[in-house]
Protein backbone atom coordinates (compact mmCIF):
# COMPACT_ATOMS: atom_id res chain seq x y z
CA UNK A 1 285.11 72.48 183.10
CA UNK A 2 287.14 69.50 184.67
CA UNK A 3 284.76 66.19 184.48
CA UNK A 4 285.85 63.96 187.38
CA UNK A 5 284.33 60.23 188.11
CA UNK A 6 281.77 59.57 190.78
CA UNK A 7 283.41 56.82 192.09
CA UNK A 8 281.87 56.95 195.97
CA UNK A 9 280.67 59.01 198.97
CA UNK A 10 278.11 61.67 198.19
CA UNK A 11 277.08 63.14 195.34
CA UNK A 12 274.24 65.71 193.90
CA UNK A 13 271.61 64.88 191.31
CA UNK A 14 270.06 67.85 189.46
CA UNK A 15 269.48 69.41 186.36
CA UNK A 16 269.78 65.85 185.18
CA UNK A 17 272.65 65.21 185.82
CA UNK A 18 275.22 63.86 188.90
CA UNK A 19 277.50 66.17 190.46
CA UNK A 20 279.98 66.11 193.37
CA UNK A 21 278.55 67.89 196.45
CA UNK A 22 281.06 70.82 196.40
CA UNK A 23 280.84 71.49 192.64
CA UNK A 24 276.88 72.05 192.65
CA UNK A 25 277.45 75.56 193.56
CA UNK A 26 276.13 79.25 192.62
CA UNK A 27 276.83 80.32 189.14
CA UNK A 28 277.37 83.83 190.55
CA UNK A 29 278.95 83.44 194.12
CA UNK A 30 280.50 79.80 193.71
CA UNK A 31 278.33 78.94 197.16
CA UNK A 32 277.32 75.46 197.23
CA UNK A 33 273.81 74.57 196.38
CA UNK A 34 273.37 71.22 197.98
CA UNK A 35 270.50 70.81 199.69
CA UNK A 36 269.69 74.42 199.16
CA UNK A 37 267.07 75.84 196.88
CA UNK A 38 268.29 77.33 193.82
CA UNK A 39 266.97 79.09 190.41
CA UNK A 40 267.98 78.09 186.49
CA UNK A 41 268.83 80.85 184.59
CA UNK A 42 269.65 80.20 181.29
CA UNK A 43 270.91 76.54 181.82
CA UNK A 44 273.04 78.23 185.24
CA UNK A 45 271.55 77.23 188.46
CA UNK A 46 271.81 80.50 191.19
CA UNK A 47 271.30 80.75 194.77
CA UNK A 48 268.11 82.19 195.95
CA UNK A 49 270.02 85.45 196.86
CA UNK A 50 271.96 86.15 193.91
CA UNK A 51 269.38 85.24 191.69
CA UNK A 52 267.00 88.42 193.01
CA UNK A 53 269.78 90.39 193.57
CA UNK A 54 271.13 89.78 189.50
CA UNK A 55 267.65 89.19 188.04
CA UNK A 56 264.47 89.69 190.04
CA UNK A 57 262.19 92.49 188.89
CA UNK A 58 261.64 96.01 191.39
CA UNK A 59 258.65 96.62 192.11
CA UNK A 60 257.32 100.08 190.63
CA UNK A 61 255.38 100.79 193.41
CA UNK A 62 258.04 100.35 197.42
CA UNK A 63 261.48 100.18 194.87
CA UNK A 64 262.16 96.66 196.35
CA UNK A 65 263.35 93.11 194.35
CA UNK A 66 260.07 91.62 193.62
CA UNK A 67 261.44 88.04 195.13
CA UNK A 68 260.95 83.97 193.97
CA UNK A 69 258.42 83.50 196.47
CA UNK A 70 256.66 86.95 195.74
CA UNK A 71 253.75 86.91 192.49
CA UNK A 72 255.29 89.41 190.46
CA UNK A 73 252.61 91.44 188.66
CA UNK A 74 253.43 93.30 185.60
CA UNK A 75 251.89 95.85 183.10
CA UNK A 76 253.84 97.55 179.96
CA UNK A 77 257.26 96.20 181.26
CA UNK A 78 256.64 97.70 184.62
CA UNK A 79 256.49 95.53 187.74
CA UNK A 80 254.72 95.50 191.23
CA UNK A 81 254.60 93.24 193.95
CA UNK A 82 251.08 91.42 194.66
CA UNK A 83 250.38 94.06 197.79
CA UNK A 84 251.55 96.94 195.87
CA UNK A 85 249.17 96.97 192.66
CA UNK A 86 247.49 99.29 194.21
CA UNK A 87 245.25 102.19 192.74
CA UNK A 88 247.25 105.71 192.93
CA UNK A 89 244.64 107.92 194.12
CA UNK A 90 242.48 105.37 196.26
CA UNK A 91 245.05 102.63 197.49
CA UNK A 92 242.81 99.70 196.71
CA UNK A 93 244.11 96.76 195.59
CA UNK A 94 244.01 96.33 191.89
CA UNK A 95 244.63 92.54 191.60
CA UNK A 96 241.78 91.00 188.91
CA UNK A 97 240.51 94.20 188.50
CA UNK A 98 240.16 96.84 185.67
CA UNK A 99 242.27 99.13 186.23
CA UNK A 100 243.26 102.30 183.78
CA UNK A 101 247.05 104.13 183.50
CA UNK A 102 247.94 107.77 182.91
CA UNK A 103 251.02 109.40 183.48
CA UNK A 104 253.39 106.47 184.73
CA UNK A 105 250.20 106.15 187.65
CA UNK A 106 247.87 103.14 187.56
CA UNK A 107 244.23 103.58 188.83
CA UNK A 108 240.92 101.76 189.55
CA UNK A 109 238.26 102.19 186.66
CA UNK A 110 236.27 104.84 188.94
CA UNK A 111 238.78 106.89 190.01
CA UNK A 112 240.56 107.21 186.50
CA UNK A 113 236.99 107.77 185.10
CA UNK A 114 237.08 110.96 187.72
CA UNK A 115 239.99 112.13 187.20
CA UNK A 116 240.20 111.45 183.63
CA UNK A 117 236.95 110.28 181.67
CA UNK A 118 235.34 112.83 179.41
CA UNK A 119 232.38 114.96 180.55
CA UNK A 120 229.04 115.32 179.69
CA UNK A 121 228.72 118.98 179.04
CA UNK A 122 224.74 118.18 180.21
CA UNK A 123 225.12 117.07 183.84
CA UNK A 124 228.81 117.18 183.73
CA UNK A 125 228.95 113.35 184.82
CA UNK A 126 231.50 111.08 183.08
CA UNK A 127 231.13 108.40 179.78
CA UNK A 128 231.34 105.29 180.77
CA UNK A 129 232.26 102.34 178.53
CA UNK A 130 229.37 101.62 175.90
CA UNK A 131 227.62 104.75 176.94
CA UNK A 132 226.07 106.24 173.40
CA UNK A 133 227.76 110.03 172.94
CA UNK A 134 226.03 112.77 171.20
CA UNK A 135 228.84 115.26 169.63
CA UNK A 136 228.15 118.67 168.36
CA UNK A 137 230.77 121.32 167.46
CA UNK A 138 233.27 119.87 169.79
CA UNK A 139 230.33 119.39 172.39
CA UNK A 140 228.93 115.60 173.82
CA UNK A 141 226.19 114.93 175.70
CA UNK A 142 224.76 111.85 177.27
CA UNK A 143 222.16 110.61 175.05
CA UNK A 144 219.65 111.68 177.57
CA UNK A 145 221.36 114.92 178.57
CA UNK A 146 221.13 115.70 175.08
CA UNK A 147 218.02 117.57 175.08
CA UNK A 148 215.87 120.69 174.25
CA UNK A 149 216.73 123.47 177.33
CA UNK A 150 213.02 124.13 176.97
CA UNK A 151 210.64 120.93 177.06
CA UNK A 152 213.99 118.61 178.30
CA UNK A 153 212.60 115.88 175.38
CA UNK A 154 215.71 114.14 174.02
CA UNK A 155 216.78 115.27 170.58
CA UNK A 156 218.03 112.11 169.44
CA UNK A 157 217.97 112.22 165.73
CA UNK A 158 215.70 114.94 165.54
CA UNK A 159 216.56 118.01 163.90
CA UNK A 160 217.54 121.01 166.64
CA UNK A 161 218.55 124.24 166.52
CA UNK A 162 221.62 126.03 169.11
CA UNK A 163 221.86 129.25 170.60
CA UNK A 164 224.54 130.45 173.27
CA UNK A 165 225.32 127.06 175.07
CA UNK A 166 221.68 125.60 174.49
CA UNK A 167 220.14 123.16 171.82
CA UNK A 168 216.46 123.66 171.11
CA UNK A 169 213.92 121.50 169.28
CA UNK A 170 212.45 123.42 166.24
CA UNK A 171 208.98 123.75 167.94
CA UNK A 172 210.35 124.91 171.38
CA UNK A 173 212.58 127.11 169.58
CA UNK A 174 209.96 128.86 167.27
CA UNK A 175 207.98 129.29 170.13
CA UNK A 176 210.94 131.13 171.85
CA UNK A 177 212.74 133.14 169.51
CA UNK A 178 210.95 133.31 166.28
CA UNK A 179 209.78 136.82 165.46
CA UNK A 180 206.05 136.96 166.16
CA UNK A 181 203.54 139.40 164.35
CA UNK A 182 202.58 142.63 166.50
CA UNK A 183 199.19 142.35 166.00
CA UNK A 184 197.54 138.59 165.83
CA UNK A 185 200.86 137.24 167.97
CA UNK A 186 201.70 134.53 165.40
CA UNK A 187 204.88 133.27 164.15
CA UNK A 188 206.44 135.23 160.48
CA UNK A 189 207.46 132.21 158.75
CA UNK A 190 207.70 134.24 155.56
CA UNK A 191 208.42 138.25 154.84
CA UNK A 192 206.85 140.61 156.72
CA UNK A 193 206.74 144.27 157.18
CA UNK A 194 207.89 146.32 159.37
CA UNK A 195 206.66 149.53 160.71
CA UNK A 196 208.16 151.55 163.80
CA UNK A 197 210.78 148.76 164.27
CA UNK A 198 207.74 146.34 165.02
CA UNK A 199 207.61 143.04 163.02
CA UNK A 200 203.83 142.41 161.15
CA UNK A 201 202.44 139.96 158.79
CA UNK A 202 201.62 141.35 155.29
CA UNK A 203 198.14 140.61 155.71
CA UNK A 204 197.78 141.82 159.10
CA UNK A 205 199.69 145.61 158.31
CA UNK A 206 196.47 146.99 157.29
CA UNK A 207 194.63 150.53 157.49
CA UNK A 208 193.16 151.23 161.04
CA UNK A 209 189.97 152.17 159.56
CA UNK A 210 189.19 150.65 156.30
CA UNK A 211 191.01 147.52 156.77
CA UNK A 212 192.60 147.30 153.74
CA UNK A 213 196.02 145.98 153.47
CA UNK A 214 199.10 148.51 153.69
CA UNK A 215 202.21 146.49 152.12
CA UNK A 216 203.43 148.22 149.46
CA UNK A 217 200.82 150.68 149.78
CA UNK A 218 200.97 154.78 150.58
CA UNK A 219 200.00 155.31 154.17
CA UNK A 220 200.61 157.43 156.87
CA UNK A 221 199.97 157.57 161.25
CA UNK A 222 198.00 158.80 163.61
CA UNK A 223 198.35 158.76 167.55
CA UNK A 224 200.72 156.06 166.65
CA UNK A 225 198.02 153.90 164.22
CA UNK A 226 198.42 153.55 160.57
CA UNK A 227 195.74 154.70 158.10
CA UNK A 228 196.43 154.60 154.23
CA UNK A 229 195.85 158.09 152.01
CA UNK A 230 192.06 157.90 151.40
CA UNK A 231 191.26 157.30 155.29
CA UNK A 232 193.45 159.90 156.46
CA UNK A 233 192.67 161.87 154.16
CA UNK A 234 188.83 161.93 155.05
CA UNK A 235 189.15 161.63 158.53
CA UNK A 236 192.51 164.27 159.46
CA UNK A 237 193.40 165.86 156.91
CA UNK A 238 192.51 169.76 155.92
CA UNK A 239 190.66 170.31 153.10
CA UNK A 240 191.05 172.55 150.05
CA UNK A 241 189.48 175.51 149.90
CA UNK A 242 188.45 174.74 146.50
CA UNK A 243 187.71 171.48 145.79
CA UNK A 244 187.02 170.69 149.00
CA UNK A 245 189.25 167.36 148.68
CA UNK A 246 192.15 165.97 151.51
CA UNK A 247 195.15 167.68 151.80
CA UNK A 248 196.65 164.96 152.42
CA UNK A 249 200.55 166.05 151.80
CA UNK A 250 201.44 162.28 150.69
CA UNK A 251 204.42 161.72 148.43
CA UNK A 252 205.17 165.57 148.86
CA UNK A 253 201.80 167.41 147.19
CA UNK A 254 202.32 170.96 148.39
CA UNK A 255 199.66 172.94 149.26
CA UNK A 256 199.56 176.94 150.72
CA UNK A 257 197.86 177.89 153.67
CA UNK A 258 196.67 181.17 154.31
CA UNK A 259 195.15 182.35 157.45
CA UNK A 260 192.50 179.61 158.23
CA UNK A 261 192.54 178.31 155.01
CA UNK A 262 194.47 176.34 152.84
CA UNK A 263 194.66 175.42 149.12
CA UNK A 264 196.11 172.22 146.85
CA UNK A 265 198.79 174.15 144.96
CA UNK A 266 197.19 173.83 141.85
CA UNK A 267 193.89 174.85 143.52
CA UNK A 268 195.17 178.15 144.21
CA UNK A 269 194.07 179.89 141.65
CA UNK A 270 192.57 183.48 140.88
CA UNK A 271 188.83 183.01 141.51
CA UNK A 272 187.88 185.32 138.19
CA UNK A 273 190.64 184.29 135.40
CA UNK A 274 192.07 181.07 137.01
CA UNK A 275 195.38 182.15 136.77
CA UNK A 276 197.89 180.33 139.25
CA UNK A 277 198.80 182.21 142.23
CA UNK A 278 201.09 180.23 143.55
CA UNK A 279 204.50 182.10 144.22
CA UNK A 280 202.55 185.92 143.47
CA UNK A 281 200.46 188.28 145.03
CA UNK A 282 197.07 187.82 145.58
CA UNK A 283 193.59 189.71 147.19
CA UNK A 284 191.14 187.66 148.97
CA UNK A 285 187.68 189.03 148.51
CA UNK A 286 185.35 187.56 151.22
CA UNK A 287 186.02 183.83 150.15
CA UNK A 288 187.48 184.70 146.80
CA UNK A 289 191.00 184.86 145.90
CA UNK A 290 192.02 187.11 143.26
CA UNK A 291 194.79 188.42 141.17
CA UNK A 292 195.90 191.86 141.32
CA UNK A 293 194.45 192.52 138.36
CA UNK A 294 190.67 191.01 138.66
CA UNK A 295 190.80 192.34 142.30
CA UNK A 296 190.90 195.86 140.09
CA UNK A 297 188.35 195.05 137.76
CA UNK A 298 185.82 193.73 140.20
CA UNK A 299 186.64 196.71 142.53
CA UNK A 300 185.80 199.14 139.50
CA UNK A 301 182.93 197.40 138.22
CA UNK A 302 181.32 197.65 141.71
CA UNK A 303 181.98 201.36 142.12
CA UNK A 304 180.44 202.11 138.49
């Protein structure tokens, strides 16, 4: 640069210092800047024009230079003019407000919350800042969505119990699910028997006519109730034809039946000599049973 003396006539005064009229000119184009507004850039003053054509920002939103006399409005070294920082999906204007940004879009706090907020998988409405989440197994809930499906009390801290898509508090779900006794109707807690795929309580699995408990016990049915040996026994079973006890045929006592009658094996015996006839041939004299043999004796002795 040439420095040449002011001596008269007019002259320029800016950036401090005095220049001839036709040397304060654009750093870019060489136009003259008297009198004209102009931009420092980096110690270079540039005319209005070629300063937003070299340097001003485009805006991200109509692709134009965001000009001097334009606010320029920026967010993660992206731009916008004043009028364009506008919401994506709504169009309304974003200046001084919150505003949210996904996938190179900007948005308005409710319509990024639509579009992008987690759900409440409860009434499927979104989280809002400081809203308190309840999380289960990948799950959330509003703390007020997150509630028993069957008396819709808030869990909280409470202990719960799930099943399918539902969360149940333990009363609710006891009274729901838990297996219940077939005869008094109450909750099982603890063990249990069951009999013809029907859940009971120990104590309440007992005989049908004495009453007495049946778990772990011999018993057997009738017309669907349950009875244990010694009832059955005296109320349905045959009797022997000579001891006159049950034949009750519990844990697999064999007995032999003949015509109307019937016998405990080891009751069917020859009436005379007592000798078992189980598996041989036998005479029946009026209610007697006899061997071949005494049948022969008593038949001689009564023809003598």
């Amino acid at each position: 640069m040439i420095l040449q003396l002011i001596f008269a006539g007019e002259y320029t005064k800016a950036m401090n210092k005095d220049w001839h009229s036709d040397h304060f000119s654009c750093w870019n184009c060489d136009c003259s800047l008297t009198g004209q507004r102009y931009i420092l850039r980096d110690d270079h003053p540039f005319c209005i024009k070629c300063y937003e054509e070299v340097f001003a920002n485009t805006c991200d939103e109509c692709a134009k230079p965001i000009g001097i006399d334009s606010k320029d409005l920026s967010y993660k070294e992206r731009h916008w003019h004043e009028g364009c920082f506008i919401c994506s999906e709504c169009k309304l204007s974003l200046v001084d407000k919150p505003f949210g940004s996904k996938n190179d879009h900007i948005f308005c706090s409710n319509c990024y919350d639509q579009a992008f907020a987690t759900r409440c998988d409860g009434c499927n409405e979104i989280f809002r800042a400081g809203m308190k989440k309840m999380e289960y197994k990948g799950r959330q809930w509003h703390e007020k969505c997150f509630c028993c499906a069957v008396c819709k009390v808030p869990i909280g801290t409470k202990s719960f119990i799930p099943k399918n898509d539902d969360v149940f508090c333990a009363n609710c779900y006891e009274e729901k699910f838990a297996t219940r006794c077939s005869k008094c109707k109450k909750v099982i807690t603890t063990g249990g028997v069951t009999y013809k795929n029907e859940p009971w309580h120990r104590e309440c699995f007992c005989c049908t006519a004495c009453n007495s408990s049946l778990a772990g016990q011999r018993f057997t049915s009738k017309d669907e109730k349950p009875y244990c040996a010694n009832c059955y026994g005296e109320m349905f079973a045959k009797r022997c034809s000579a001891c006159v006890k049950p034949i009750t045929g519990i844990g697999g006592a064999k007995f032999i039946s003949f015509e109307d009658r019937s016998w405990h094996n080891d009751c069917f015996t020859c009436a005379q000599c007592t000798t078992s006839l189980v598996g041989k041939g036998f005479i029946t004299d009026s209610a007697d049973i006899l061997c071949p043999e005494c049948a022969k004796a008593r038949l001689m002795a009564a023809n003598s």
